[in-house]
N, C-alpha and C. Protein backbone atom coordinates (compact mmCIF):
# COMPACT_ATOMS: atom_id res chain seq x y z
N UNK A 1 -89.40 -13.42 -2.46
CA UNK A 1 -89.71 -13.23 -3.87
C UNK A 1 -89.43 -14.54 -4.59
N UNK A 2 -90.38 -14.58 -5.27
CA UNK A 2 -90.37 -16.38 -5.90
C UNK A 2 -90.26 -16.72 -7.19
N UNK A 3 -89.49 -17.28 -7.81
CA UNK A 3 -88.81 -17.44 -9.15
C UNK A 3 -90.08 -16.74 -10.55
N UNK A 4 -91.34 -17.18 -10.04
CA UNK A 4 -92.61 -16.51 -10.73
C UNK A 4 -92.76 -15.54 -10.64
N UNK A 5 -92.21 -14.56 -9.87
CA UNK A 5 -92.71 -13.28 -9.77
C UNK A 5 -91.48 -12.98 -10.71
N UNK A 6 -90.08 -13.21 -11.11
CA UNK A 6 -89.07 -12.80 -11.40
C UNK A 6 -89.28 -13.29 -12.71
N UNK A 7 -89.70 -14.33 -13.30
CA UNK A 7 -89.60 -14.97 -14.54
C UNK A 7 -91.15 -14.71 -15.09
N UNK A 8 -92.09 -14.05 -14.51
CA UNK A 8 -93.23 -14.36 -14.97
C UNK A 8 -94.03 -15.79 -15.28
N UNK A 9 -94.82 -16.20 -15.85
CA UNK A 9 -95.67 -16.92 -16.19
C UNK A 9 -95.45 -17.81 -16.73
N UNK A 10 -94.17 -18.14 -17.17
CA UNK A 10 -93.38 -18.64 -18.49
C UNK A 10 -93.99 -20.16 -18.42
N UNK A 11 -93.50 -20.91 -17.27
CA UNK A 11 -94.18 -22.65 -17.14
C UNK A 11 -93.32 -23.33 -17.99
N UNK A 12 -92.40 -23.13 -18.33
CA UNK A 12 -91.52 -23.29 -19.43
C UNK A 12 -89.76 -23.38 -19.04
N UNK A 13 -88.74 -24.38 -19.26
CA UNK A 13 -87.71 -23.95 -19.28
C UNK A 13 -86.78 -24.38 -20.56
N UNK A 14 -86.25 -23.57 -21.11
CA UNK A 14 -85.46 -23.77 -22.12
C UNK A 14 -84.52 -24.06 -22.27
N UNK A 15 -83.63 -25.04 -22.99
CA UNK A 15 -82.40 -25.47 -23.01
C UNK A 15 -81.90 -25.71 -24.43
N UNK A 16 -80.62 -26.12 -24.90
CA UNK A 16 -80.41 -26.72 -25.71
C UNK A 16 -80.26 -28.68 -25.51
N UNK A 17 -79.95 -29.45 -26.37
CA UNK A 17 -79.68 -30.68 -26.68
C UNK A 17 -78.45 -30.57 -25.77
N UNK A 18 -77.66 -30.09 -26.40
CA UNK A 18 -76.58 -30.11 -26.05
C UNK A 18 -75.94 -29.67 -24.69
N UNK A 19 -76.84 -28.58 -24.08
CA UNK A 19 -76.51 -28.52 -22.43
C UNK A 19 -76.54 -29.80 -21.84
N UNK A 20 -77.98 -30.58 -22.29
CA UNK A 20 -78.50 -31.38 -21.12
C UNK A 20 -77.81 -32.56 -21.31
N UNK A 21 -77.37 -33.19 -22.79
CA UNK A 21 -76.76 -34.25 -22.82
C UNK A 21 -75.45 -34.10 -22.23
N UNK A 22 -74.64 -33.15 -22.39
CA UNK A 22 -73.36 -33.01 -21.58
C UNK A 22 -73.41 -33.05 -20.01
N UNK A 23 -75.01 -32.44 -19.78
CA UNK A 23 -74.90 -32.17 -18.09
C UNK A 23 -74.92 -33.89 -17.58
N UNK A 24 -75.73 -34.44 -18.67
CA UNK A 24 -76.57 -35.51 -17.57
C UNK A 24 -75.05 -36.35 -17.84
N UNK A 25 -74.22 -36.43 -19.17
CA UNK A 25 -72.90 -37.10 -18.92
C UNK A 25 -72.17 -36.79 -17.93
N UNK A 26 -72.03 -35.31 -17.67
CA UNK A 26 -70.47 -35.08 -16.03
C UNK A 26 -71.40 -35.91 -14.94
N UNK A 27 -72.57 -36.07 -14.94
CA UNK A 27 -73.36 -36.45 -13.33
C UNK A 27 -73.73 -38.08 -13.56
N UNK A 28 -72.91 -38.42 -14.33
CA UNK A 28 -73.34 -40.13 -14.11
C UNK A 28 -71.85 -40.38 -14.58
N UNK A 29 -70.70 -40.70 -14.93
CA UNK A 29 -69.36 -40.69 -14.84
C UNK A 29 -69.14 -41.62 -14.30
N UNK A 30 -68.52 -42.87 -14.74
CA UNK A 30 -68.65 -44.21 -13.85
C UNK A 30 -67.28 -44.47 -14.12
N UNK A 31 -65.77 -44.60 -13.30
CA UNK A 31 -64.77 -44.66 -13.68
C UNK A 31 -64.44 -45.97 -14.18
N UNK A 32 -63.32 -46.68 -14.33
CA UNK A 32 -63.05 -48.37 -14.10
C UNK A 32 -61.95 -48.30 -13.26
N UNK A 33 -61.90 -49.05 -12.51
CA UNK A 33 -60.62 -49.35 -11.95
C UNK A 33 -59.59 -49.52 -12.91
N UNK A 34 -58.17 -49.11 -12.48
CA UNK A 34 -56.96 -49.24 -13.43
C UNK A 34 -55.69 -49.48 -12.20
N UNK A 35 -55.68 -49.63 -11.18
CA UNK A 35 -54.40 -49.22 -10.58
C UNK A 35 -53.34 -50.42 -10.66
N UNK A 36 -52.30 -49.33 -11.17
CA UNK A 36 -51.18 -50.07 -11.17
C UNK A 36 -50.14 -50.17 -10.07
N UNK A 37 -50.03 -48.94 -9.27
CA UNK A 37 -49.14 -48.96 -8.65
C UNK A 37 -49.54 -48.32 -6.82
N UNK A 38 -48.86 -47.47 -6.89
CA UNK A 38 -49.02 -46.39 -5.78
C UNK A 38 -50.00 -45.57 -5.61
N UNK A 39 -50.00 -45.16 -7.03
CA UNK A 39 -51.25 -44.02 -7.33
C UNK A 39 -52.71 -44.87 -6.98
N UNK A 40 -52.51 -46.00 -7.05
CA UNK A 40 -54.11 -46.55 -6.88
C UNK A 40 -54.29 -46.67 -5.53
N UNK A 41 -53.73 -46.36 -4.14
CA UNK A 41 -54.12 -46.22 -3.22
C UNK A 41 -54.77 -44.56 -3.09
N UNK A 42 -54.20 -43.96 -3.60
CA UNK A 42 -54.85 -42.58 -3.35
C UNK A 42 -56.13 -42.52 -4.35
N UNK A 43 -55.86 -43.25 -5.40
CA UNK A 43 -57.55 -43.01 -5.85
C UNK A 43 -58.23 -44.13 -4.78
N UNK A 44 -58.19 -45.22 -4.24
CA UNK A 44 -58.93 -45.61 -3.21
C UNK A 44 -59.70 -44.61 -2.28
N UNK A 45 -58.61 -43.78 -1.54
CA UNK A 45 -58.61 -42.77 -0.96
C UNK A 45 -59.61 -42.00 -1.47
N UNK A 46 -59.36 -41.31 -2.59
CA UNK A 46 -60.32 -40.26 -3.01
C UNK A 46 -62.07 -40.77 -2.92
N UNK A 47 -62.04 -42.15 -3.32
CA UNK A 47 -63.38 -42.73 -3.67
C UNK A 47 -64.11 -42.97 -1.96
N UNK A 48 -63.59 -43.36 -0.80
CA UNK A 48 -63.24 -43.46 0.10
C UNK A 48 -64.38 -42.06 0.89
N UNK A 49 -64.43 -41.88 2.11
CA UNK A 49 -65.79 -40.89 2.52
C UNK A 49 -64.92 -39.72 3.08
N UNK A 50 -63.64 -39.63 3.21
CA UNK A 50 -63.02 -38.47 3.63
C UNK A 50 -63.45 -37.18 2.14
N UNK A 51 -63.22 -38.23 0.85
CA UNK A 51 -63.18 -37.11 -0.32
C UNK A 51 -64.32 -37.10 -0.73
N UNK A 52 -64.93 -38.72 -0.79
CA UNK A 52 -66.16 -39.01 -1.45
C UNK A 52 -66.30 -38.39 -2.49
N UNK A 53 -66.04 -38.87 -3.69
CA UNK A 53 -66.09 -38.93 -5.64
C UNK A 53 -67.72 -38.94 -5.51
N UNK A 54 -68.59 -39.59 -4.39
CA UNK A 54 -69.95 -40.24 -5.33
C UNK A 54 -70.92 -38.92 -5.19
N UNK A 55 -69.56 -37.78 -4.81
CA UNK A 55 -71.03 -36.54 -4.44
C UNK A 55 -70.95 -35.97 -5.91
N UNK A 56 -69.65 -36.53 -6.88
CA UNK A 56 -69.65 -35.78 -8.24
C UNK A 56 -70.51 -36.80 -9.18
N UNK A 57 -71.38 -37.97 -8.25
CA UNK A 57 -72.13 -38.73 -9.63
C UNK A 57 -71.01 -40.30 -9.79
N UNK A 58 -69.77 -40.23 -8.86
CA UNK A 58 -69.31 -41.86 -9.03
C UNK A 58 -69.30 -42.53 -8.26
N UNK A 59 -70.70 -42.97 -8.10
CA UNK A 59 -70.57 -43.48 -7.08
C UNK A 59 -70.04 -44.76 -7.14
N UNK A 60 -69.90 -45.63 -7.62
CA UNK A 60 -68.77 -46.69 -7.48
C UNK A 60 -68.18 -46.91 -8.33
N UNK A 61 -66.99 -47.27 -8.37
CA UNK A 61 -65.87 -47.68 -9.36
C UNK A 61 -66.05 -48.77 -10.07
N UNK A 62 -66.32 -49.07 -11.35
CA UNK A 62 -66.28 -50.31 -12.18
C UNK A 62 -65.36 -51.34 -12.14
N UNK A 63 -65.24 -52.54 -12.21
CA UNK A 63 -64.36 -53.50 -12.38
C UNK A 63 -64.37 -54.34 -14.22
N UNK A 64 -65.16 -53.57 -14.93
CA UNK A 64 -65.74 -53.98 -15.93
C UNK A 64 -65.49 -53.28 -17.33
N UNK A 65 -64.98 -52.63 -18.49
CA UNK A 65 -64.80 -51.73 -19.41
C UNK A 65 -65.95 -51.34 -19.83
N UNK A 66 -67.19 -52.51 -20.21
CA UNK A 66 -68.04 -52.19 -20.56
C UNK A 66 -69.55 -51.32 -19.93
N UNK A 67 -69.16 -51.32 -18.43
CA UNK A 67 -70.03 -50.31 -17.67
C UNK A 67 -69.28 -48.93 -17.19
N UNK A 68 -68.17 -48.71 -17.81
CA UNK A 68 -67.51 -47.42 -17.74
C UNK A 68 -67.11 -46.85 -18.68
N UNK A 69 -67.06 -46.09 -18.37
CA UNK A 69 -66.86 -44.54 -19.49
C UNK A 69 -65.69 -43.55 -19.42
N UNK A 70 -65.11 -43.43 -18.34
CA UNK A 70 -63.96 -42.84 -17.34
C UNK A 70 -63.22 -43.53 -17.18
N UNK A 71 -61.56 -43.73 -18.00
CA UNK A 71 -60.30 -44.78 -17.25
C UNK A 71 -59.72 -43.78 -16.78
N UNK A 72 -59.19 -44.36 -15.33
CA UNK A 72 -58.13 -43.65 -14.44
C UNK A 72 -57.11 -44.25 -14.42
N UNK A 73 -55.79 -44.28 -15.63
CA UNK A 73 -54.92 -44.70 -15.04
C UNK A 73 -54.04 -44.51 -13.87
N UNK A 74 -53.87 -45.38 -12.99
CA UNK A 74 -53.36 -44.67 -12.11
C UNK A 74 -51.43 -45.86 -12.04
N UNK A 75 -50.79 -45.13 -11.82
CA UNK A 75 -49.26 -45.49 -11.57
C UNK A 75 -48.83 -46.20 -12.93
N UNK A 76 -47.66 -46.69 -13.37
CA UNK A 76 -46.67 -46.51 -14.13
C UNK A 76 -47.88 -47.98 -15.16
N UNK A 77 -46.93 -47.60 -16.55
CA UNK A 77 -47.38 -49.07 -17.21
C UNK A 77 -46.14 -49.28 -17.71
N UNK A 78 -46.28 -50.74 -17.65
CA UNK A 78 -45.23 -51.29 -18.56
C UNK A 78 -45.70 -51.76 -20.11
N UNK A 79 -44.71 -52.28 -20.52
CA UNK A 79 -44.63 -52.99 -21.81
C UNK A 79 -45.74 -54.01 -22.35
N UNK A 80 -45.63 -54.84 -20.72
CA UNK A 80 -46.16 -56.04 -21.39
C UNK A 80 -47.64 -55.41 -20.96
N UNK A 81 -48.02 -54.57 -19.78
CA UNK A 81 -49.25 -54.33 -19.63
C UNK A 81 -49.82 -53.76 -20.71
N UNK A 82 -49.44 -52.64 -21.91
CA UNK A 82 -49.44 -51.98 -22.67
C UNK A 82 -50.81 -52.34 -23.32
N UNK A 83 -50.87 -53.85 -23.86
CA UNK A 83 -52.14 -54.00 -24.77
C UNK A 83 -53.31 -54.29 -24.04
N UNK A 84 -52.84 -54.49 -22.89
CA UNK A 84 -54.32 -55.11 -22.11
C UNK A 84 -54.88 -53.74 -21.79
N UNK A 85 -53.83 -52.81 -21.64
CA UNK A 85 -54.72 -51.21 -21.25
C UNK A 85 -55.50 -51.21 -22.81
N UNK A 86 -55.01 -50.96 -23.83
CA UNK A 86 -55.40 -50.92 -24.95
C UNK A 86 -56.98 -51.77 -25.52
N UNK A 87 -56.83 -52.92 -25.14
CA UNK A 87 -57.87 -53.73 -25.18
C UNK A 87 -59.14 -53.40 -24.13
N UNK A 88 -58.75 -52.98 -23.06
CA UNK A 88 -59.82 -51.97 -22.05
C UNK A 88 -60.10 -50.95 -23.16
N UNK A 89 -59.36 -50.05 -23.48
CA UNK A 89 -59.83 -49.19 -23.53
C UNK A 89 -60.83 -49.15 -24.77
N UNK A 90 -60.42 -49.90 -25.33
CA UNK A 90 -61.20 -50.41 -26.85
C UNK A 90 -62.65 -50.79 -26.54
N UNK A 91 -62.73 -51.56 -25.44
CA UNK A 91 -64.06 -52.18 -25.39
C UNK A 91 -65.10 -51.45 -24.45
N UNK A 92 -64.47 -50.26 -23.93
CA UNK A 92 -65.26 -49.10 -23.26
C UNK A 92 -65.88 -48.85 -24.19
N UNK A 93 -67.59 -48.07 -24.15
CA UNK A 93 -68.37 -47.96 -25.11
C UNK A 93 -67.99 -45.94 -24.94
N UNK A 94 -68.68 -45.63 -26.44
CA UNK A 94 -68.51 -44.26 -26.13
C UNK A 94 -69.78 -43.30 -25.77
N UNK A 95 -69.80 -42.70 -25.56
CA UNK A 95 -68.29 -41.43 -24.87
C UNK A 95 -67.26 -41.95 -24.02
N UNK A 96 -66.42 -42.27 -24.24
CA UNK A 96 -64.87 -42.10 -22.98
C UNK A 96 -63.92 -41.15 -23.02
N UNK A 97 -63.30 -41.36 -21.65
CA UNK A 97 -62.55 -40.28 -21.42
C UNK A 97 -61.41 -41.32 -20.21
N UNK A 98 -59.89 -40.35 -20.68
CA UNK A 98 -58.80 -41.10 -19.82
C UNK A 98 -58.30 -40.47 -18.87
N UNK A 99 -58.17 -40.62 -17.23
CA UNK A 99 -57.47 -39.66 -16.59
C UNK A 99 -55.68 -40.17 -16.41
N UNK A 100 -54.80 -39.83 -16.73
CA UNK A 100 -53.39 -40.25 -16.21
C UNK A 100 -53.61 -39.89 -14.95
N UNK A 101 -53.39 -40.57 -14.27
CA UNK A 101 -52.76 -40.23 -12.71
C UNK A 101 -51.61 -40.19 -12.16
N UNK A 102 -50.95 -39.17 -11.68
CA UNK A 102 -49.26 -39.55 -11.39
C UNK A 102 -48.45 -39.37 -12.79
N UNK A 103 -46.99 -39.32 -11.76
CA UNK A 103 -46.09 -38.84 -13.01
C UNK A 103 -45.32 -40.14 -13.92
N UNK A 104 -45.74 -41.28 -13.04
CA UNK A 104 -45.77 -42.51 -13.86
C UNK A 104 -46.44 -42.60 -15.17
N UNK A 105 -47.42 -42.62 -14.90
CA UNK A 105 -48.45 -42.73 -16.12
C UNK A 105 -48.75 -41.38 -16.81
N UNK A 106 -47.84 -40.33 -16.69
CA UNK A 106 -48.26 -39.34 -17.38
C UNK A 106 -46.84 -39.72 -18.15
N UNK A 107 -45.57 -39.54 -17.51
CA UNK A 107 -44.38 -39.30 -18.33
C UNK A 107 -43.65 -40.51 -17.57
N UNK A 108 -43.46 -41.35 -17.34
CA UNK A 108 -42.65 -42.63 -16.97
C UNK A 108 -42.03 -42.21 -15.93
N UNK A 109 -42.73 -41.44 -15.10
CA UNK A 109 -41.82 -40.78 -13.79
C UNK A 109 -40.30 -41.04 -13.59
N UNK A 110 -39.67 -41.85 -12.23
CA UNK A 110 -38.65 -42.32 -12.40
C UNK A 110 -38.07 -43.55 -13.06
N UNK A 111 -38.84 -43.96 -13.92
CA UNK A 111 -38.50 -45.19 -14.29
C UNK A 111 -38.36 -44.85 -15.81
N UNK A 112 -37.05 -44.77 -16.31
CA UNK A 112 -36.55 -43.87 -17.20
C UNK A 112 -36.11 -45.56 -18.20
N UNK A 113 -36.36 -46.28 -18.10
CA UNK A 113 -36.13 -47.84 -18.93
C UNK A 113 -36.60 -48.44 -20.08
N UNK A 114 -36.52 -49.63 -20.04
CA UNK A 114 -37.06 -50.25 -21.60
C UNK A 114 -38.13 -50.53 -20.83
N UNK A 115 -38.81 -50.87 -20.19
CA UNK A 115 -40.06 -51.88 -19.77
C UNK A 115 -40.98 -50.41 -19.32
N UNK A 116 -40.91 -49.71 -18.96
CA UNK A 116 -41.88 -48.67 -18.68
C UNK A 116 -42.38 -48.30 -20.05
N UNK A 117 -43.68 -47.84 -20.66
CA UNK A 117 -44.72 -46.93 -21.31
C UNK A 117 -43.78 -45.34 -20.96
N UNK A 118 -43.20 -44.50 -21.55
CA UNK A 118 -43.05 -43.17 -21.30
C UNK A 118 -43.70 -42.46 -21.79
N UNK A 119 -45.05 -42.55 -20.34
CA UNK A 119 -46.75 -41.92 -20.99
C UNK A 119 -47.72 -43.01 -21.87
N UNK A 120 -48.89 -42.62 -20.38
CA UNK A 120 -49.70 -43.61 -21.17
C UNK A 120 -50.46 -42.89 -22.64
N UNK A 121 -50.08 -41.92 -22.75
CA UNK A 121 -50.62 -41.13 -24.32
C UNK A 121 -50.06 -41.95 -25.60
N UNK A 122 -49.23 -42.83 -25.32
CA UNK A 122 -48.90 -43.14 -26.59
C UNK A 122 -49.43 -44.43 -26.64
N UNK A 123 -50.31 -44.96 -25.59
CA UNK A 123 -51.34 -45.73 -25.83
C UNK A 123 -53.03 -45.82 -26.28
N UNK A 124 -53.51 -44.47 -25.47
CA UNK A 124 -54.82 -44.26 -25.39
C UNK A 124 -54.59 -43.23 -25.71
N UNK A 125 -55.55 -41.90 -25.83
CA UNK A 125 -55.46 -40.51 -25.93
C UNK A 125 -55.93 -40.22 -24.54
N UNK A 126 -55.17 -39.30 -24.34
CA UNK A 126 -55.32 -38.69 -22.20
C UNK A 126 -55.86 -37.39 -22.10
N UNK A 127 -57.51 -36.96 -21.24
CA UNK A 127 -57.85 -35.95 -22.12
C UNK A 127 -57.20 -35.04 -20.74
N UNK A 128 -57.08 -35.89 -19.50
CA UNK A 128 -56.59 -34.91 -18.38
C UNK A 128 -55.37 -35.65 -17.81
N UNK A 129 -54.27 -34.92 -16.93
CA UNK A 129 -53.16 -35.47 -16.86
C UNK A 129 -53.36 -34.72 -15.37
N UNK A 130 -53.26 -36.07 -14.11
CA UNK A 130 -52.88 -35.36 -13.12
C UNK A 130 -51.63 -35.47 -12.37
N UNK A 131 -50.55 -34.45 -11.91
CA UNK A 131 -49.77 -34.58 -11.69
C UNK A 131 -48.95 -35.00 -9.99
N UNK A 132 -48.19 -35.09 -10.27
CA UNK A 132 -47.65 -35.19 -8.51
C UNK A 132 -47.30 -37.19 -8.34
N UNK A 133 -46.61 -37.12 -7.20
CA UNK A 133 -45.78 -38.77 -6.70
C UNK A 133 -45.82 -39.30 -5.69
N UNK A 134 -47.17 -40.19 -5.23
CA UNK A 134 -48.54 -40.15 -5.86
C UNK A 134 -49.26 -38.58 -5.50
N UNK A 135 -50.19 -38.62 -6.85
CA UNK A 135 -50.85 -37.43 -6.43
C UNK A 135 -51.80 -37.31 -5.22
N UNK A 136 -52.45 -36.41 -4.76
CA UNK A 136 -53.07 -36.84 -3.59
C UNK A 136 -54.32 -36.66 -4.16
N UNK A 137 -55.33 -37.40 -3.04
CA UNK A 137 -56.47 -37.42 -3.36
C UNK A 137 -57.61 -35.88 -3.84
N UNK A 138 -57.09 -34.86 -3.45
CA UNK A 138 -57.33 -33.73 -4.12
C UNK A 138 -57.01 -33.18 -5.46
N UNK A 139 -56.21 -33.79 -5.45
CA UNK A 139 -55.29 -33.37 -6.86
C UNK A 139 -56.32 -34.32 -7.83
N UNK A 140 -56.78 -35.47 -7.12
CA UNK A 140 -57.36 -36.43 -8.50
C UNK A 140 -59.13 -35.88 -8.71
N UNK A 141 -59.28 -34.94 -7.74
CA UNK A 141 -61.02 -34.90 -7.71
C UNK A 141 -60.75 -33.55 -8.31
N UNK A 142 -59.33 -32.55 -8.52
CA UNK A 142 -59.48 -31.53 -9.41
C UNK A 142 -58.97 -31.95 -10.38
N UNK A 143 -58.60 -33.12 -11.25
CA UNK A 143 -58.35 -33.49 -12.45
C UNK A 143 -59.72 -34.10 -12.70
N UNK A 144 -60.69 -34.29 -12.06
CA UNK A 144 -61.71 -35.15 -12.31
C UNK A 144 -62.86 -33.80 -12.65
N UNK A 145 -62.94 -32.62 -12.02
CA UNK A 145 -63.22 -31.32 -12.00
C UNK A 145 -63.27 -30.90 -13.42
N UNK A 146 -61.78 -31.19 -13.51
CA UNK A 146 -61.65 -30.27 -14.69
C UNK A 146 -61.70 -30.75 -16.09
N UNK A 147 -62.11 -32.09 -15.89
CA UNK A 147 -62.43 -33.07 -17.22
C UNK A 147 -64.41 -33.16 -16.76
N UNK A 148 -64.92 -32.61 -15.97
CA UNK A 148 -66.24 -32.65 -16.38
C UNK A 148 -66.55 -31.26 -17.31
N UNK A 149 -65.55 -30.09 -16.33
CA UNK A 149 -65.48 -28.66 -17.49
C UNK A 149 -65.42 -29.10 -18.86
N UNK A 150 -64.29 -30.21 -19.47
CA UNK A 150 -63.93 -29.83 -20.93
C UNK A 150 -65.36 -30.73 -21.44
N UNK A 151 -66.03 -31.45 -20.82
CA UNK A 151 -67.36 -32.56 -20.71
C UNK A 151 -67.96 -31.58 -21.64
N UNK A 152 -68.08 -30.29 -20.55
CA UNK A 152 -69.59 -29.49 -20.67
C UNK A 152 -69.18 -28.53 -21.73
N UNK A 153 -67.75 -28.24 -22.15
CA UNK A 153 -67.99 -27.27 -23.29
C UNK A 153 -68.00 -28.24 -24.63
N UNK A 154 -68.34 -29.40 -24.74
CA UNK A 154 -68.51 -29.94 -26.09
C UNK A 154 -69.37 -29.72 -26.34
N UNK A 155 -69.05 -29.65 -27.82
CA UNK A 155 -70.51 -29.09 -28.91
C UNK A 155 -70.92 -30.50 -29.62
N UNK A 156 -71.78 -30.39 -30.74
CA UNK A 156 -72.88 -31.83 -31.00
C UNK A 156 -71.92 -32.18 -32.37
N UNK A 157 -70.87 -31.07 -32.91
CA UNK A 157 -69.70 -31.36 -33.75
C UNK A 157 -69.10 -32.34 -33.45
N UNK A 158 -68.47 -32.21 -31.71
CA UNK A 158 -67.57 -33.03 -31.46
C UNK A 158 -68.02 -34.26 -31.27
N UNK A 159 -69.14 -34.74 -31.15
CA UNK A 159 -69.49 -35.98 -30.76
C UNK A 159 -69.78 -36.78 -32.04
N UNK A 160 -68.93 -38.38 -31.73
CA UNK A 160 -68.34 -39.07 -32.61
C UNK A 160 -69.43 -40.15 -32.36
């Protein structure tokens, strides 16, 4: 039984603006490289053909702010790194979006000091936080998951 017999005659498919611009954003998602520490071997990993990221649309990782849209921080920041994340993140064009990776860059993991960032949120705004020391490469493709979800429920309000 064939979609015509079920839909009739229609020749037609309907959408809103707003489905398709959100869809076609989760399926082209181009991250930048960020790694600072530990955590950036496991996003290697993830990008890597055991997890392979490029079946969600990334297929390669940026070295550039201005051809990405997606920062992954990954492992701890410090002080002095602080503005250069800032200055990335500034010159990303929009739509962007930030992933923390690790409990470094979410909450200053063990590094409880003056020279650590405690959380890169009080630099950038972080729309997903993934957790764990380092997280593993699963953990970062369901934080990556679940920031194409909050992608697809934006409305044409939210867009700035």
């Amino acid at each position: 039984m064939g979609v015509e017999q079920k839909l009739g005659r229609l020749g037609i498919v309907t959408t809103t603006l707003e489905k398709v611009v959100n869809w076609s954003r989760t399926r082209a998602m181009w991250p930048m490289l960020f790694g600072l520490a530990c955590c950036a071997i496991e996003m290697m990993a993830a990008q890597a053909s055991d997890y392979d990221m490029s079946r969600f649309g990334m297929e390669l990782m940026r070295a550039t702010p201005r051809q990405s849209d997606l920062m992954i921080v990954a492992g701890r920041v410090t002080r002095k790194m602080a503005p250069v994340l800032r200055r990335l993140y500034d010159q990303m064009p929009e739509p962007k979006w930030v992933v923390a990776m690790g409990d470094c860059a979410s909450c200053g993991g063990i590094f409880n000091n003056y020279a650590i960032v405690q959380g890169v949120d009080e630099i950038v705004p972080v729309d997903v936080f993934v957790s764990g020391c380092p997280p593993r490469p699963e953990a970062l493709i369901h934080g990556i998951l679940t920031l194409r979800d909050k992608v697809m429920a934006e409305k044409i309000q939210d867009w700035s």
